[in-house]
C-alpha atoms as a PDB file:
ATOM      1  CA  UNK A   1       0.000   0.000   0.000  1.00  0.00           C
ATOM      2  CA  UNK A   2       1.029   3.895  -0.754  1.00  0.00           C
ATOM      3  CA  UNK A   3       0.372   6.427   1.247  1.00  0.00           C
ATOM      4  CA  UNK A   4      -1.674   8.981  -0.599  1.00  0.00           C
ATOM      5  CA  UNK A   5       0.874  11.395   0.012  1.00  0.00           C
ATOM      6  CA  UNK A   6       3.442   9.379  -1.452  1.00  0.00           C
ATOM      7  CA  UNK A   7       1.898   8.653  -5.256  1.00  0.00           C
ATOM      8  CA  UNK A   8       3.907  11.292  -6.818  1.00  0.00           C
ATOM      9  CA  UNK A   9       7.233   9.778  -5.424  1.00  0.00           C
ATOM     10  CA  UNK A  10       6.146   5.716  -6.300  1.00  0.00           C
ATOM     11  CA  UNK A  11       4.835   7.019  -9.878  1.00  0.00           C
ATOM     12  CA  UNK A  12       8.331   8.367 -10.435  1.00  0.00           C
ATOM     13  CA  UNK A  13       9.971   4.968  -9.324  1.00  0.00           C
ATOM     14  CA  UNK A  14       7.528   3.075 -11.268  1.00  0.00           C
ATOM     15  CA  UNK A  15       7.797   5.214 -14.240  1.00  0.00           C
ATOM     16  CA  UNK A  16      11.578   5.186 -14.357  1.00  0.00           C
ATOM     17  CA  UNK A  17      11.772   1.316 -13.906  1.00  0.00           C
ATOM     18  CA  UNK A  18       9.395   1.116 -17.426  1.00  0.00           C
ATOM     19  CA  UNK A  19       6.155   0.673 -15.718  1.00  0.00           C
ATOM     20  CA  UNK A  20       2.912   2.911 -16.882  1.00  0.00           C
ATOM     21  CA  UNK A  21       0.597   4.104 -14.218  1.00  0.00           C
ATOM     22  CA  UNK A  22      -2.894   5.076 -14.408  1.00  0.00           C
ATOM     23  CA  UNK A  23      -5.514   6.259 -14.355  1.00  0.00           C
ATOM     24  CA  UNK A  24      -3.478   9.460 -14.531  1.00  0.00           C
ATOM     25  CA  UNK A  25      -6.080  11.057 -12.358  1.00  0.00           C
ATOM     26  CA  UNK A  26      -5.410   9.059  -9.355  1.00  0.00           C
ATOM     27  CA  UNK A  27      -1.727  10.220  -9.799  1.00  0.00           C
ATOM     28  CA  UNK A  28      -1.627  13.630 -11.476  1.00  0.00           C
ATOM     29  CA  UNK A  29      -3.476  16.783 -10.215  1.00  0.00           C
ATOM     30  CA  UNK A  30      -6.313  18.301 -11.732  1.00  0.00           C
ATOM     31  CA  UNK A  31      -6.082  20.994 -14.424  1.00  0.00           C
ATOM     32  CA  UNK A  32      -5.848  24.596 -12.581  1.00  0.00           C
ATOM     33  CA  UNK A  33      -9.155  26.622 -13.304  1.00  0.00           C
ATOM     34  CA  UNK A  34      -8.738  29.429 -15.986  1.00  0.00           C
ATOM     35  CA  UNK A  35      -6.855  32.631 -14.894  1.00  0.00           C
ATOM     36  CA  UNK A  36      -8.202  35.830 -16.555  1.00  0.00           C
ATOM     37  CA  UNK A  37      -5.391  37.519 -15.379  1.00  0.00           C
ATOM     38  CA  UNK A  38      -2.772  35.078 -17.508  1.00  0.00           C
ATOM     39  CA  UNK A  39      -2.256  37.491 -20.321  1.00  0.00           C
ATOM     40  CA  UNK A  40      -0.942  40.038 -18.315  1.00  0.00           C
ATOM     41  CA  UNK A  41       1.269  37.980 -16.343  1.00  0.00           C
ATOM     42  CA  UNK A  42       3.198  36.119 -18.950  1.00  0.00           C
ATOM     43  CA  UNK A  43       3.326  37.975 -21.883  1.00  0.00           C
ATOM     44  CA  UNK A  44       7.338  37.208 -22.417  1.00  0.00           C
ATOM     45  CA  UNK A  45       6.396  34.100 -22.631  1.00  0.00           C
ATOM     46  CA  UNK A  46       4.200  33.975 -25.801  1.00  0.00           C
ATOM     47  CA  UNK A  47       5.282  33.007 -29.493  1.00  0.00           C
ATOM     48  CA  UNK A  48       6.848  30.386 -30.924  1.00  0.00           C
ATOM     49  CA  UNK A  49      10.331  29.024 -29.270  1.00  0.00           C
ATOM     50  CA  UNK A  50      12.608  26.777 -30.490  1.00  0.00           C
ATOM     51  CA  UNK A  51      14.766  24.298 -28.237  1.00  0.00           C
ATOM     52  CA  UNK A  52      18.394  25.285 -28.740  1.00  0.00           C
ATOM     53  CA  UNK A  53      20.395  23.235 -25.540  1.00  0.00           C
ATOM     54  CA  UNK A  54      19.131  20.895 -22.770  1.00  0.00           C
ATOM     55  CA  UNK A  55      20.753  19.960 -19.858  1.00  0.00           C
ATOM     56  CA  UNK A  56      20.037  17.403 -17.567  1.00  0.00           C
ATOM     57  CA  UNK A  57      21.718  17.298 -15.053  1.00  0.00           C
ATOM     58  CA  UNK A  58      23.611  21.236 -15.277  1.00  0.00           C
ATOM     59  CA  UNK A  59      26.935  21.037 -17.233  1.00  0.00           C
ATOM     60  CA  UNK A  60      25.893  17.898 -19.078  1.00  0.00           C
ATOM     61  CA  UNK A  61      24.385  18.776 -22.391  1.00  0.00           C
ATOM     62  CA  UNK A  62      22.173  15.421 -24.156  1.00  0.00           C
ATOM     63  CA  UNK A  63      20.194  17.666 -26.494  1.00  0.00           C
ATOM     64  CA  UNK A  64      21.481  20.512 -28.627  1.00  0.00           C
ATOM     65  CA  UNK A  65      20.189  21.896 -31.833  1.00  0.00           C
ATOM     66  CA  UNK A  66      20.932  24.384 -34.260  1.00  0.00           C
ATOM     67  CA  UNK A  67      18.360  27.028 -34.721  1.00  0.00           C
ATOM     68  CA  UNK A  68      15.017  26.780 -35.713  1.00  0.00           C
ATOM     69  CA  UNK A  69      15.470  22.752 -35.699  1.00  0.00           C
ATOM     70  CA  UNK A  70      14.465  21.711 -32.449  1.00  0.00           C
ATOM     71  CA  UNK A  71      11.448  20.893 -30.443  1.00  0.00           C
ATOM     72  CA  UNK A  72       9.310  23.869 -31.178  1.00  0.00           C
ATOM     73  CA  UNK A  73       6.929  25.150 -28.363  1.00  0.00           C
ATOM     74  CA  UNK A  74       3.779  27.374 -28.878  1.00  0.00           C
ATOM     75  CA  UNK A  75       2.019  29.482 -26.254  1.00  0.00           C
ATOM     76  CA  UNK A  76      -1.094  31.355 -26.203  1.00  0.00           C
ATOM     77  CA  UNK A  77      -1.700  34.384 -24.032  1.00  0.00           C
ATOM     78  CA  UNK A  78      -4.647  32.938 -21.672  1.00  0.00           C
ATOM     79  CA  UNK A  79      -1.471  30.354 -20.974  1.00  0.00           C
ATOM     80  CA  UNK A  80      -2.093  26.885 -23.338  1.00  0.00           C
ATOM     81  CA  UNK A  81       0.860  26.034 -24.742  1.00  0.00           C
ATOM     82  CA  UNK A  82       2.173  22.652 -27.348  1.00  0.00           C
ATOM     83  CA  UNK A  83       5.097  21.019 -27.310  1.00  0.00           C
ATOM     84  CA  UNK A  84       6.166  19.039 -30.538  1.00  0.00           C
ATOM     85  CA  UNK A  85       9.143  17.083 -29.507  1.00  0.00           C
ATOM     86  CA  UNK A  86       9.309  14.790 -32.446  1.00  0.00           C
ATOM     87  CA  UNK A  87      12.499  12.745 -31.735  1.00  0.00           C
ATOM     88  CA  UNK A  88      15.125  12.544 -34.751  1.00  0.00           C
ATOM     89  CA  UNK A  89      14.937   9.431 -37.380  1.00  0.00           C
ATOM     90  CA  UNK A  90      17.969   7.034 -36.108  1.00  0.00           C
ATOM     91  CA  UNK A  91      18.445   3.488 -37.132  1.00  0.00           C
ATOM     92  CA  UNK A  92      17.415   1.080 -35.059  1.00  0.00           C
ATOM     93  CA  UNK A  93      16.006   3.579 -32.201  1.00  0.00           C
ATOM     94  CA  UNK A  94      12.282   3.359 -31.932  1.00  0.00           C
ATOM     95  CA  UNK A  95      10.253   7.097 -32.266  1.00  0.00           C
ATOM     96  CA  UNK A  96       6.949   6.461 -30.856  1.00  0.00           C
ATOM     97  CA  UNK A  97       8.931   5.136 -27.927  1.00  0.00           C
ATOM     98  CA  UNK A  98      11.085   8.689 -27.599  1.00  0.00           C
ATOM     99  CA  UNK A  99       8.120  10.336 -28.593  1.00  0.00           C
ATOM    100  CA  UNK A 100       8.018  13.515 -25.585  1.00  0.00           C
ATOM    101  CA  UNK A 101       5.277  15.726 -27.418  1.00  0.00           C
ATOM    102  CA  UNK A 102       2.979  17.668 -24.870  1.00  0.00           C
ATOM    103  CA  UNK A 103      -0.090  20.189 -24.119  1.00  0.00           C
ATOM    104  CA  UNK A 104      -1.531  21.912 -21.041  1.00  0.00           C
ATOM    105  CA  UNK A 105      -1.550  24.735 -19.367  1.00  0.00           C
ATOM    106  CA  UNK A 106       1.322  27.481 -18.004  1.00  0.00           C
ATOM    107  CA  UNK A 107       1.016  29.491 -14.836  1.00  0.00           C
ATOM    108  CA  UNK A 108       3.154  32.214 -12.486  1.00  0.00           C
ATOM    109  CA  UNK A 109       2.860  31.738  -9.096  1.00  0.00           C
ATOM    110  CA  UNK A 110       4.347  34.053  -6.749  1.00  0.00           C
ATOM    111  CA  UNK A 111       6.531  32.407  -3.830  1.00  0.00           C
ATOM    112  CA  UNK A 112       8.600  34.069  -0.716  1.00  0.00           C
ATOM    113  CA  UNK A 113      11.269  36.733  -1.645  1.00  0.00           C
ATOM    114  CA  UNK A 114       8.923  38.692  -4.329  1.00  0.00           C
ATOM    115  CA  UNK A 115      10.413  35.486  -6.931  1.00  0.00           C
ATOM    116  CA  UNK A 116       7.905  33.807  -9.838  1.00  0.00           C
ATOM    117  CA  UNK A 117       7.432  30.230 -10.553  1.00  0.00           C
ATOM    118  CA  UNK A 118       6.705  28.972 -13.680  1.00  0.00           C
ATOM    119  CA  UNK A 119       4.404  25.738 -13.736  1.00  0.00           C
ATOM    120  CA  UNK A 120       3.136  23.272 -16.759  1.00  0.00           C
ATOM    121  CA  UNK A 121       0.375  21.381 -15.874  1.00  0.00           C
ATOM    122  CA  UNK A 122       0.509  18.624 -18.787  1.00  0.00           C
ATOM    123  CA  UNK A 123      -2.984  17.363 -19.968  1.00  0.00           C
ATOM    124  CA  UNK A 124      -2.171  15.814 -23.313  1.00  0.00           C
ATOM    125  CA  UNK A 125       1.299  13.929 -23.270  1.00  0.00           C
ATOM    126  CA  UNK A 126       2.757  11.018 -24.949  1.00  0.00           C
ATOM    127  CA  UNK A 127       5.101  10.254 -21.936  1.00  0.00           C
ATOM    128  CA  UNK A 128       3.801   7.988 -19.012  1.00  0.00           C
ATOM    129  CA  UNK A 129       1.982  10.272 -16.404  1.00  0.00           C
ATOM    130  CA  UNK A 130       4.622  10.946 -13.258  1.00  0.00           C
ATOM    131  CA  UNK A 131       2.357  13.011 -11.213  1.00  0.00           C
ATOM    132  CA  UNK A 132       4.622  15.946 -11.108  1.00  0.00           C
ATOM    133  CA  UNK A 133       3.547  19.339 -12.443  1.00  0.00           C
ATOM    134  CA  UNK A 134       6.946  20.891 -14.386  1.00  0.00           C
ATOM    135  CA  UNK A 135       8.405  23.802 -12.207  1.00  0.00           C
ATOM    136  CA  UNK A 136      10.561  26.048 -13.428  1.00  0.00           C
ATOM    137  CA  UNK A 137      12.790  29.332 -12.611  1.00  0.00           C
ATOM    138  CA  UNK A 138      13.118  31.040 -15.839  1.00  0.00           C
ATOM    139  CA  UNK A 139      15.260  33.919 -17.034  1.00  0.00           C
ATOM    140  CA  UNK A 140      15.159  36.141 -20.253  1.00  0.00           C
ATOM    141  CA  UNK A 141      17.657  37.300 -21.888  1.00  0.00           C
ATOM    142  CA  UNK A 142      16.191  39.236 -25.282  1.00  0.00           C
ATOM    143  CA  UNK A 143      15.140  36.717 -27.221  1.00  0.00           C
ATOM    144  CA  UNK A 144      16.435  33.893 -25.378  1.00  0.00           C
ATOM    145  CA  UNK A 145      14.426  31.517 -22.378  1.00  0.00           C
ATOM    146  CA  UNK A 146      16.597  29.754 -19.887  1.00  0.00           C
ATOM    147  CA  UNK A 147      14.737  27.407 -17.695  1.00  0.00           C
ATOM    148  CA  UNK A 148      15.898  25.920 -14.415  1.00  0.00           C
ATOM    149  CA  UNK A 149      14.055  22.967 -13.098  1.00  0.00           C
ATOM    150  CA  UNK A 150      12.631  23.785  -9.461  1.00  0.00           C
ATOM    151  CA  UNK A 151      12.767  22.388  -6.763  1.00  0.00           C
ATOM    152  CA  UNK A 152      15.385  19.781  -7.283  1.00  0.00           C
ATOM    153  CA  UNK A 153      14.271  16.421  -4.924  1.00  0.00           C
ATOM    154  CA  UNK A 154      13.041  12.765  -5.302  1.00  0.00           C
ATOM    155  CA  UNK A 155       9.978  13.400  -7.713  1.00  0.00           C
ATOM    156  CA  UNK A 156      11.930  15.898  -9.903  1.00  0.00           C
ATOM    157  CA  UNK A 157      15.604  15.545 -11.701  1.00  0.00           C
ATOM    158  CA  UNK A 158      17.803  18.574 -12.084  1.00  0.00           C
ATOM    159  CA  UNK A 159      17.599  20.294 -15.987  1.00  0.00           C
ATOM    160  CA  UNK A 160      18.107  23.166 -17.764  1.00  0.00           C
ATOM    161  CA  UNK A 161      16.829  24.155 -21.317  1.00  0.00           C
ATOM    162  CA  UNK A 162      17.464  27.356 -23.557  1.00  0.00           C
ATOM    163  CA  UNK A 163      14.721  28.369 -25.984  1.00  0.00           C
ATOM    164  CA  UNK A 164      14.967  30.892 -28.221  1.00  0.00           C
ATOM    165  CA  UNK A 165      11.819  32.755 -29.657  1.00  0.00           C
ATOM    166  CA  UNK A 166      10.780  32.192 -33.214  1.00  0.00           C
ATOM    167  CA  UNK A 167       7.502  34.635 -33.258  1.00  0.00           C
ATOM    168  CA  UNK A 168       6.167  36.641 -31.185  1.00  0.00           C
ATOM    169  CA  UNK A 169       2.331  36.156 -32.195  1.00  0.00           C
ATOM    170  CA  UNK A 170      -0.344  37.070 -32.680  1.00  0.00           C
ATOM    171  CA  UNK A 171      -1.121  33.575 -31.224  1.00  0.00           C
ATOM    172  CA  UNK A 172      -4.625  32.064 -31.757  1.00  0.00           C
ATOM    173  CA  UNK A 173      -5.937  28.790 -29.548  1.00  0.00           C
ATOM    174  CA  UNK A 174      -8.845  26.267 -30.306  1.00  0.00           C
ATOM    175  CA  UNK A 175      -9.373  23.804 -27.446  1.00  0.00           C
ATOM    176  CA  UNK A 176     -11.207  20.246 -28.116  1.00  0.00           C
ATOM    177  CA  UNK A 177     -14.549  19.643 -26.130  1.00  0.00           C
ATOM    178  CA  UNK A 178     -15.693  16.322 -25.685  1.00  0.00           C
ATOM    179  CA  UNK A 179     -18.897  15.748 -27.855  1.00  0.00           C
ATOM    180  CA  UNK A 180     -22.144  15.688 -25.944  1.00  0.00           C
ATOM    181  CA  UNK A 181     -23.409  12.109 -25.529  1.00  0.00           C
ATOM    182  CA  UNK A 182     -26.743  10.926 -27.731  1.00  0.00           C
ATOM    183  CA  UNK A 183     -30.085  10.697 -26.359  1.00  0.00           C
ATOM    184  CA  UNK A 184     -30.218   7.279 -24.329  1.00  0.00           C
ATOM    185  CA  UNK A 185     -26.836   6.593 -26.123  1.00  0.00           C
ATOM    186  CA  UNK A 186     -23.432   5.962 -23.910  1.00  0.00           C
ATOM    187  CA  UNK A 187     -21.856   8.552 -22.039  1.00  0.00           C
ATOM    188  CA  UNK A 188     -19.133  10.383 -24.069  1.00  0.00           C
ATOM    189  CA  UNK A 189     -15.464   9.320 -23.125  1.00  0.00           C
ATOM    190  CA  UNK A 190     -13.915  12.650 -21.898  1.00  0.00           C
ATOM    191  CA  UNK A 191     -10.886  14.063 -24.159  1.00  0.00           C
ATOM    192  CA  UNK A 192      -8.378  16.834 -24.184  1.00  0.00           C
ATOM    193  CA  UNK A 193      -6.327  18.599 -27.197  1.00  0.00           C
ATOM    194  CA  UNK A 194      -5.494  21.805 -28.749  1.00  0.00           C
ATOM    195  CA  UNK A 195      -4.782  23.830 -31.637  1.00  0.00           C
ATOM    196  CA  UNK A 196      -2.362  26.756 -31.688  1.00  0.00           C
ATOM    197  CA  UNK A 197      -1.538  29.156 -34.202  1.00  0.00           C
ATOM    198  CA  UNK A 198       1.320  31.100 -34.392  1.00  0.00           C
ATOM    199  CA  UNK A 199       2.416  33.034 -37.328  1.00  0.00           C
ATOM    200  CA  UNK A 200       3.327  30.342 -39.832  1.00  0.00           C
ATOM    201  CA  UNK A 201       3.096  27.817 -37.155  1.00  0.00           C
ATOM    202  CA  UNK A 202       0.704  25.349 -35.897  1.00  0.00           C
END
């Protein structure tokens, strides 16, 4: 037995040792209700960015890319974002498998010392669930992200990625609603996805 307490930290072992866990609502938290103040808290952070370095952990680099060709992320003011993470054609490696493609929703939260959080709540992703919301300390530098993972502990390993912007919008976002069920038919299975444009992107 697991303490309830403790899911996070036995998803992340059981994920890790190539196990899937779910329902991923038992182990994930809910989506965060909407935010009408989101667009004027993170407007650096919309447009289209492109993954240039990531390091995991700091001072060990296992993805670099030159520009414009790496995973590209788009984010919408009200704070839904997409990550394509399409993993490069090797022989012999196996993309669905490193398939890391993602969608949710991106928040600021304000913590002790007047600092800002940034949080991803994933709701569409093609890795197993881990029941950890992505927190980040980020830092801009013109047109260039840095993002340090926060807090560093047992449900989180240390990383660090640089994005650089692409566009900075206008950025337009279409969410999917699940359909509403038939008369006397079965109850509709609940989905999630999105649609982002960017620019030229979506």
């Amino acid at each position: 037995l697991v303490r309830e307490e403790d899911l996070p930290v036995a998803t992340v072992a059981l994920v890790r040792g190539g196990h899937a866990v779910g329902p991923p609502s038992r182990v994930c938290h809910p989506p965060p209700p909407e935010d009408i103040s989101a667009p004027e808290r993170n407007p650096q952070y919309v447009g289209a960015w492109s993954l240039t370095r990531r390091e995991q952990p700091a001072q060990t680099t296992v993805e670099q890319y030159n520009a414009r060709e790496g995973p590209i992320r788009l984010q919408a003011p009200c704070g839904v974002y997409v990550e394509v993470r399409i993993p490069r054609r090797s022989k012999g490696s196996d993309g669905c498998v490193a398939q890391k493609s993602c969608a949710g929703y991106h928040a600021l939260v304000d913590v002790n010392g007047g600092r800002q959080l940034s949080l991803r709540h994933r709701t569409v992703d093609f890795r197993p669930p881990t029941g950890c919301v992505i927190c980040t300390q980020d830092r801009f530098d013109q047109d260039v992200m840095g993002e340090l993972s926060y807090p560093r502990g047992r449900c989180r390993e240390e990383y660090i990625e640089a994005w650089n912007k692409l566009h900075a919008g206008p950025v337009t976002a279409l969410e999917l609603l699940t359909e509403l069920p038939r008369p006397g038919g079965p109850a509709a299975s609940p989905r999630c996805g999105y649609w982002l444009f960017c620019g030229d992107r979506f």
